[in-house]
Protein backbone atom coordinates (compact mmCIF):
# COMPACT_ATOMS: atom_id res chain seq x y z
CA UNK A 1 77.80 149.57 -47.72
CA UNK A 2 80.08 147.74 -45.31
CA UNK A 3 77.72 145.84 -42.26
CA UNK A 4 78.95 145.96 -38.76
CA UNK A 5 77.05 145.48 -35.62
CA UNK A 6 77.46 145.01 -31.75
CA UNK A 7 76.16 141.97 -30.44
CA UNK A 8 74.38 141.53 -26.56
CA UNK A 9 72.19 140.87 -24.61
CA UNK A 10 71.07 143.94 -23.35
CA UNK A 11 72.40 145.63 -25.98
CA UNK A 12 70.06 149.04 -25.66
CA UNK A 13 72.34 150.81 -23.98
CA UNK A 14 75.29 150.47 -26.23
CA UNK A 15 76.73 153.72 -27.74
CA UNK A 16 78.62 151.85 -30.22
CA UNK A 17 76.61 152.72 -33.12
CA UNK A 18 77.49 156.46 -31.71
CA UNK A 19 81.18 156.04 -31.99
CA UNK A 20 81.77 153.52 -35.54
CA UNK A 21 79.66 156.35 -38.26
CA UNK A 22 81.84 158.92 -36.54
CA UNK A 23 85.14 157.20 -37.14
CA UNK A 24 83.54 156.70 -40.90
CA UNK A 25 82.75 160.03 -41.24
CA UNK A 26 86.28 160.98 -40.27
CA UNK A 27 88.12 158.59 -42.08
CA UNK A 28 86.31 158.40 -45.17
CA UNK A 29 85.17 155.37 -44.57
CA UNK A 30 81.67 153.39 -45.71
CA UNK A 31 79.60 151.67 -43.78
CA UNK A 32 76.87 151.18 -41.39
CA UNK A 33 76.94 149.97 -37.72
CA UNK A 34 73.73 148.58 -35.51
CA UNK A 35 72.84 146.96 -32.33
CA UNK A 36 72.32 143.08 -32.50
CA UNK A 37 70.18 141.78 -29.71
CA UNK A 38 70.90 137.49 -29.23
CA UNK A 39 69.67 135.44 -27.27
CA UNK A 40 71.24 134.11 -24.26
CA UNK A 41 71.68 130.75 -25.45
CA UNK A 42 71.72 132.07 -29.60
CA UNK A 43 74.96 133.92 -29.80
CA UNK A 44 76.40 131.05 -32.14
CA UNK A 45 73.20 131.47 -34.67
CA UNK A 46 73.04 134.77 -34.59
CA UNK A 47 76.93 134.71 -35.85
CA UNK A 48 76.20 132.46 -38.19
CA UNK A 49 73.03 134.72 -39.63
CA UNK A 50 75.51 137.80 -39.66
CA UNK A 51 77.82 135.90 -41.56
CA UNK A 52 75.08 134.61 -44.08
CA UNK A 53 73.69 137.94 -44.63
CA UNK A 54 77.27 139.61 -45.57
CA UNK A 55 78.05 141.45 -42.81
CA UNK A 56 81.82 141.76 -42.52
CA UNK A 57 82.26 142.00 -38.15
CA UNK A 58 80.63 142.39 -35.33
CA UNK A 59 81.90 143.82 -32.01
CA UNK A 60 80.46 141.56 -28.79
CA UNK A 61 79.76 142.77 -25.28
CA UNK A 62 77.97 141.01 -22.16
CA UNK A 63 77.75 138.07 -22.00
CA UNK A 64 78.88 136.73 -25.19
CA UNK A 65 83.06 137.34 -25.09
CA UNK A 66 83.89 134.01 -23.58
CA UNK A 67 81.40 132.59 -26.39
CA UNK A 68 82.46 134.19 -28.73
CA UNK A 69 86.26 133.11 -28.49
CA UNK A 70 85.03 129.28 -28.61
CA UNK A 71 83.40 130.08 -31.95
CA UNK A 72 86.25 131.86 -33.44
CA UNK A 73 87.92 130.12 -36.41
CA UNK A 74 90.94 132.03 -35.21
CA UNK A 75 92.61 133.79 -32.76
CA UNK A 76 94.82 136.81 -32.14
CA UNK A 77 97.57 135.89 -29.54
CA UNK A 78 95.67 138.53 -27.52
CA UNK A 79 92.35 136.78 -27.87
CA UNK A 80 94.17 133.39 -27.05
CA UNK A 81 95.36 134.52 -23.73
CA UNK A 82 92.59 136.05 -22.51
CA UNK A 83 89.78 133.50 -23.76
CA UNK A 84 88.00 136.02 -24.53
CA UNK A 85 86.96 138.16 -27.40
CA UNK A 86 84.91 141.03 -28.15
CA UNK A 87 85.76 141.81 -31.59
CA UNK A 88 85.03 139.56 -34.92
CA UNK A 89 86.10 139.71 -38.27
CA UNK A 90 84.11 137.73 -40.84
CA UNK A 91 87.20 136.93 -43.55
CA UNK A 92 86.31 134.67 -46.78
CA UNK A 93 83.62 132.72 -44.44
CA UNK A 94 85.92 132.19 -41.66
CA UNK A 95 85.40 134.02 -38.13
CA UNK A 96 88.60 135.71 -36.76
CA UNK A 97 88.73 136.87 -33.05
CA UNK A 98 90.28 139.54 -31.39
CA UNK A 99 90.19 141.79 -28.31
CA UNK A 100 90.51 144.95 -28.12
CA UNK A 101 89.10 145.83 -24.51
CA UNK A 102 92.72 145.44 -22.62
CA UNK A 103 94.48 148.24 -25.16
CA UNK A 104 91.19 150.44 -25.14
CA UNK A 105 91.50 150.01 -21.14
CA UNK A 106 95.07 151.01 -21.03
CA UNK A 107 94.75 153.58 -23.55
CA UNK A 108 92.61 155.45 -21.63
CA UNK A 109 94.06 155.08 -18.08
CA UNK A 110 97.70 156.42 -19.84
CA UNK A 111 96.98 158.87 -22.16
CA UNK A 112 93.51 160.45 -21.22
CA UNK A 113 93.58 160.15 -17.46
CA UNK A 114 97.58 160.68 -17.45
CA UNK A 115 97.86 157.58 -14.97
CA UNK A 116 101.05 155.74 -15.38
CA UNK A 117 100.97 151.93 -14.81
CA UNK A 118 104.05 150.85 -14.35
CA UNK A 119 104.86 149.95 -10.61
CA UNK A 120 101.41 150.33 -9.10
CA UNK A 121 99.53 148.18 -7.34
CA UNK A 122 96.61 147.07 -9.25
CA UNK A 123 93.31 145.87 -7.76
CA UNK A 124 91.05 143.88 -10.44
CA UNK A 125 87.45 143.22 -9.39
CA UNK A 126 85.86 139.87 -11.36
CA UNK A 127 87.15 137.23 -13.39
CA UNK A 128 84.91 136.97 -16.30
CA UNK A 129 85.03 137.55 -20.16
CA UNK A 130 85.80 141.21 -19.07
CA UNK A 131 88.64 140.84 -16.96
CA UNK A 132 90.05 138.10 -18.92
CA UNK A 133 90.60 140.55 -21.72
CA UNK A 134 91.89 143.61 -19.57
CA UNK A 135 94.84 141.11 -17.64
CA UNK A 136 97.19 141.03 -20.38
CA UNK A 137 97.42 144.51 -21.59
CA UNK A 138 97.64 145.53 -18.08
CA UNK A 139 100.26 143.18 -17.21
CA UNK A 140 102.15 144.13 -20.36
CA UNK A 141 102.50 147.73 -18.76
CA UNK A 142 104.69 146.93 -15.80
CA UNK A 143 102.19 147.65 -12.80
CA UNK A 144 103.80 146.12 -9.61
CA UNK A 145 101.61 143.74 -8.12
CA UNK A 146 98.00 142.93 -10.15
CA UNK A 147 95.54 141.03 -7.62
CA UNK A 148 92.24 139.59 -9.04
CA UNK A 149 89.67 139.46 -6.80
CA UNK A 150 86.43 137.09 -7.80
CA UNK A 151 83.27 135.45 -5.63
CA UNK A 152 84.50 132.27 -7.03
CA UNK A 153 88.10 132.26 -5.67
CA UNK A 154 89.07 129.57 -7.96
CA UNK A 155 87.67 131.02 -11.06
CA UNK A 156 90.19 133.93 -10.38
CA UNK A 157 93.20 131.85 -9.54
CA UNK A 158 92.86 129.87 -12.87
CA UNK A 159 92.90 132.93 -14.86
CA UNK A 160 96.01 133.83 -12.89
CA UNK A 161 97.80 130.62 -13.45
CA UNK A 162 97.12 131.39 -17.35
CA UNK A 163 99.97 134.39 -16.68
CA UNK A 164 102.59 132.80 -14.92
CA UNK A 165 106.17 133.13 -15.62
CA UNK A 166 105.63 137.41 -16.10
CA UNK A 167 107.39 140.06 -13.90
CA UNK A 168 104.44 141.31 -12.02
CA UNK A 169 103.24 139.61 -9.23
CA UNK A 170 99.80 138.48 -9.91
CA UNK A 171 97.59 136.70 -6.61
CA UNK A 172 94.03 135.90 -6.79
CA UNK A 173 91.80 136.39 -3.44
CA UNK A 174 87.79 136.42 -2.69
CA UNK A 175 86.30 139.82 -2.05
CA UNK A 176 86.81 139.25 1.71
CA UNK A 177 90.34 138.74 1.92
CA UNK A 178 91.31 142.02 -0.44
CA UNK A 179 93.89 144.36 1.42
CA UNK A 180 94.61 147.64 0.19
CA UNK A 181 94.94 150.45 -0.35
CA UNK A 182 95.77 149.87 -4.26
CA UNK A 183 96.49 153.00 -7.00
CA UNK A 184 94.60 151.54 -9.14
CA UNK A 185 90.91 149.70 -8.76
CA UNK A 186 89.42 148.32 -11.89
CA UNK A 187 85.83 146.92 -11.14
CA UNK A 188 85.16 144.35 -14.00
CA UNK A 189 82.05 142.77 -12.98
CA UNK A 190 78.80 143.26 -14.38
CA UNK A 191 77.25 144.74 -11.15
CA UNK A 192 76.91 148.37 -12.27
CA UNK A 193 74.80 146.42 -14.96
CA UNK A 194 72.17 145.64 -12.41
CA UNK A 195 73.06 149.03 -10.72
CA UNK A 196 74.59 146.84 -7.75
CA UNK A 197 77.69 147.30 -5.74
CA UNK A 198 80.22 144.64 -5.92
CA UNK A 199 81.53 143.44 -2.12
CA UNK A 200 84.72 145.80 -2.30
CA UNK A 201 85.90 146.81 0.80
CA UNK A 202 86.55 150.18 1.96
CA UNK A 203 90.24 149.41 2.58
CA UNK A 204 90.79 148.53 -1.12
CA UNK A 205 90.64 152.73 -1.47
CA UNK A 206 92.86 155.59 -0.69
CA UNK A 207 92.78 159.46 -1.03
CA UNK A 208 94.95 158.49 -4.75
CA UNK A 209 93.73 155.79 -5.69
CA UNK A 210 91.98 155.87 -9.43
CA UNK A 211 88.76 153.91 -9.55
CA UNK A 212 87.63 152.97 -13.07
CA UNK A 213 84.29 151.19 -13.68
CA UNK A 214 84.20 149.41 -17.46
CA UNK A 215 80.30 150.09 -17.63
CA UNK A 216 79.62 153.60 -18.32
CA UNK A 217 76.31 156.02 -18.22
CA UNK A 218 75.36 159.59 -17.28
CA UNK A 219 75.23 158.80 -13.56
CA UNK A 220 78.12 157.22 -11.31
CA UNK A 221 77.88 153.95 -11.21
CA UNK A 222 77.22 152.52 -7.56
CA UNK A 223 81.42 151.09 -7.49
CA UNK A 224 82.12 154.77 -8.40
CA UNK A 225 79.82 156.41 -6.53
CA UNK A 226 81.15 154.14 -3.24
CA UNK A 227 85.01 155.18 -4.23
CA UNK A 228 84.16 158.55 -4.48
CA UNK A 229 82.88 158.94 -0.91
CA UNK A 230 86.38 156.98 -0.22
CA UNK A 231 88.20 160.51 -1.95
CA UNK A 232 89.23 158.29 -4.89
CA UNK A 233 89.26 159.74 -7.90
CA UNK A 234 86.90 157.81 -10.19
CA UNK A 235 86.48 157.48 -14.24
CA UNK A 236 83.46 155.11 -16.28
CA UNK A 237 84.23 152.94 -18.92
CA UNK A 238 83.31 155.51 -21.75
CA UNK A 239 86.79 156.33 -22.58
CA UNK A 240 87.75 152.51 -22.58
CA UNK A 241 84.30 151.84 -25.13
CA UNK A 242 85.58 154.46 -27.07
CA UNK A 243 89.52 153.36 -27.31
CA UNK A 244 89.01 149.78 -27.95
CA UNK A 245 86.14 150.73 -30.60
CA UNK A 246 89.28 153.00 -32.53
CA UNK A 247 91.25 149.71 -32.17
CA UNK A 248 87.99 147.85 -33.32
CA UNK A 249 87.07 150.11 -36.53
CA UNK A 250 91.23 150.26 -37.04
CA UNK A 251 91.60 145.79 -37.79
CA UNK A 252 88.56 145.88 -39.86
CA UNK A 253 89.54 149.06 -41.59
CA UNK A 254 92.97 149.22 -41.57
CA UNK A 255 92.77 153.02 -40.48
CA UNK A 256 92.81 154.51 -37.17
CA UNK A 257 90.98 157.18 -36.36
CA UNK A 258 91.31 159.85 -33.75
CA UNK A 259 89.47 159.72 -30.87
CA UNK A 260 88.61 162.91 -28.98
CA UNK A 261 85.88 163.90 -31.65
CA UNK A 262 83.86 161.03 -30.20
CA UNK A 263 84.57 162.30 -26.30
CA UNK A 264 83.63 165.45 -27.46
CA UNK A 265 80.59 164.09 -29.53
CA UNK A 266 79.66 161.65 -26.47
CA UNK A 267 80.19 163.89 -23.76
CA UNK A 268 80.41 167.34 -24.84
């Protein structure tokens, strides 16, 4: 059958190889789908060993996206902006990139939280592989204002300067200087990985605000937990795994499957 596999580093916690056998199963589809752990600094061999061995993609998460867009034979427009990707095709030896997190982000905010995006004020947290690949897809929507907020200041106002030229007003800004409230907070840092806070203020929250954390697990995450006590309403990154993994499975297998047997499979 078919090889895919998630690449990381962790990678335990992935539900991935949850979601890809269901979307199989559903769309009569065969193949099998595992966890790849790499090493920090062996994300381009273990490509390479993937791609030897005949598997035919691989879907990457922390901290490999960036990586894994330099490696890329070629791009999707989507990967290209963002400089990021966290989905590869292996095609006739070559190693296409895409990304998939933005529309699995969006996806979920519109259709299964019912959250329109379109002239709200958007509140980004980090400026990493993550965020990279959430801007456009976000932007594309027609949110107001999008401001990117990053410990490294200039780190987040390069990214921004990637974007210029669109409709929405994007600014860049160190955790101090955020001013809110925003309808929309998006924490995109890998802080919830180390079950740490980022420095968001207070302010940044109000009673209708929607507070969505891209890491995901059975507890709130600290960011949520924090937003919550604000009287935001708050929402993991499980329904953004499991849209961008149905965009995923849909360029490998030209088939897209439906979704809300995995939220019901995932959390029942």
């Amino acid at each position: 059958m078919d090889k895919y596999c998630v690449i990381g580093n962790p990678v335990a916690h992935s539900k991935s190889p949850e979601i890809h056998p269901v979307f199989a199963a559903q769309t009569g589809q065969q193949l099998v789908y595992e966890r790849c752990l790499a090493p920090v600094d062996g994300f381009a061999a273990t490509v390479r060993t993937l791609v030897e061995q005949g598997y035919k993609g691989a879907n990457v998460t922390v901290p490999f996206k960036m990586e894994a867009a330099a490696l890329a034979d070629r791009l999707s427009a989507r990967a290209r902006m963002a400089g990021a990707v966290n989905t590869l095709s292996f095609i006739d030896g070559a190693i296409h990139g895409d990304n998939t997190d933005g529309a699995g982000l969006v996806a979920d905010i519109v259709h299964n939280a019912g959250v329109a995006l379109a002239g709200r004020r958007i509140l980004l947290l980090g400026a990493g592989g993550a965020a990279r690949g959430i801007l456009l897809p976000l932007i594309e929507h027609g949110p107001a204002s999008i401001v990117l907020a990053n410990r490294t200041v200039a780190t987040a106002a390069a990214l921004v300067d990637n974007f210029t030229g669109l409709e929405t007003q994007l600014a860049a800004c160190g955790f101090a200087d955020i001013a809110g409230p925003f309808d929309i907070v998006v924490n995109a840092t890998s802080a919830s990985l180390q079950a740490a806070l980022p420095p968001v203020p207070a302010s940044a929250f109000g009673r209708d605000t929607l507070a969505v954390d891209i890491m995901y697990g059975a507890a709130l995450t600290p960011f949520m937990d924090f937003a919550a006590g604000l009287g935001a309403r708050t929402r993991d990154g499980l329904g953004m795994l499991i849209e961008q993994a149905a965009e995923a499975f849909a360029i490998w297998r030209g088939v897209r499957p439906d979704t809300r047997e995995v939220f019901k499979k995932l959390r029942p």
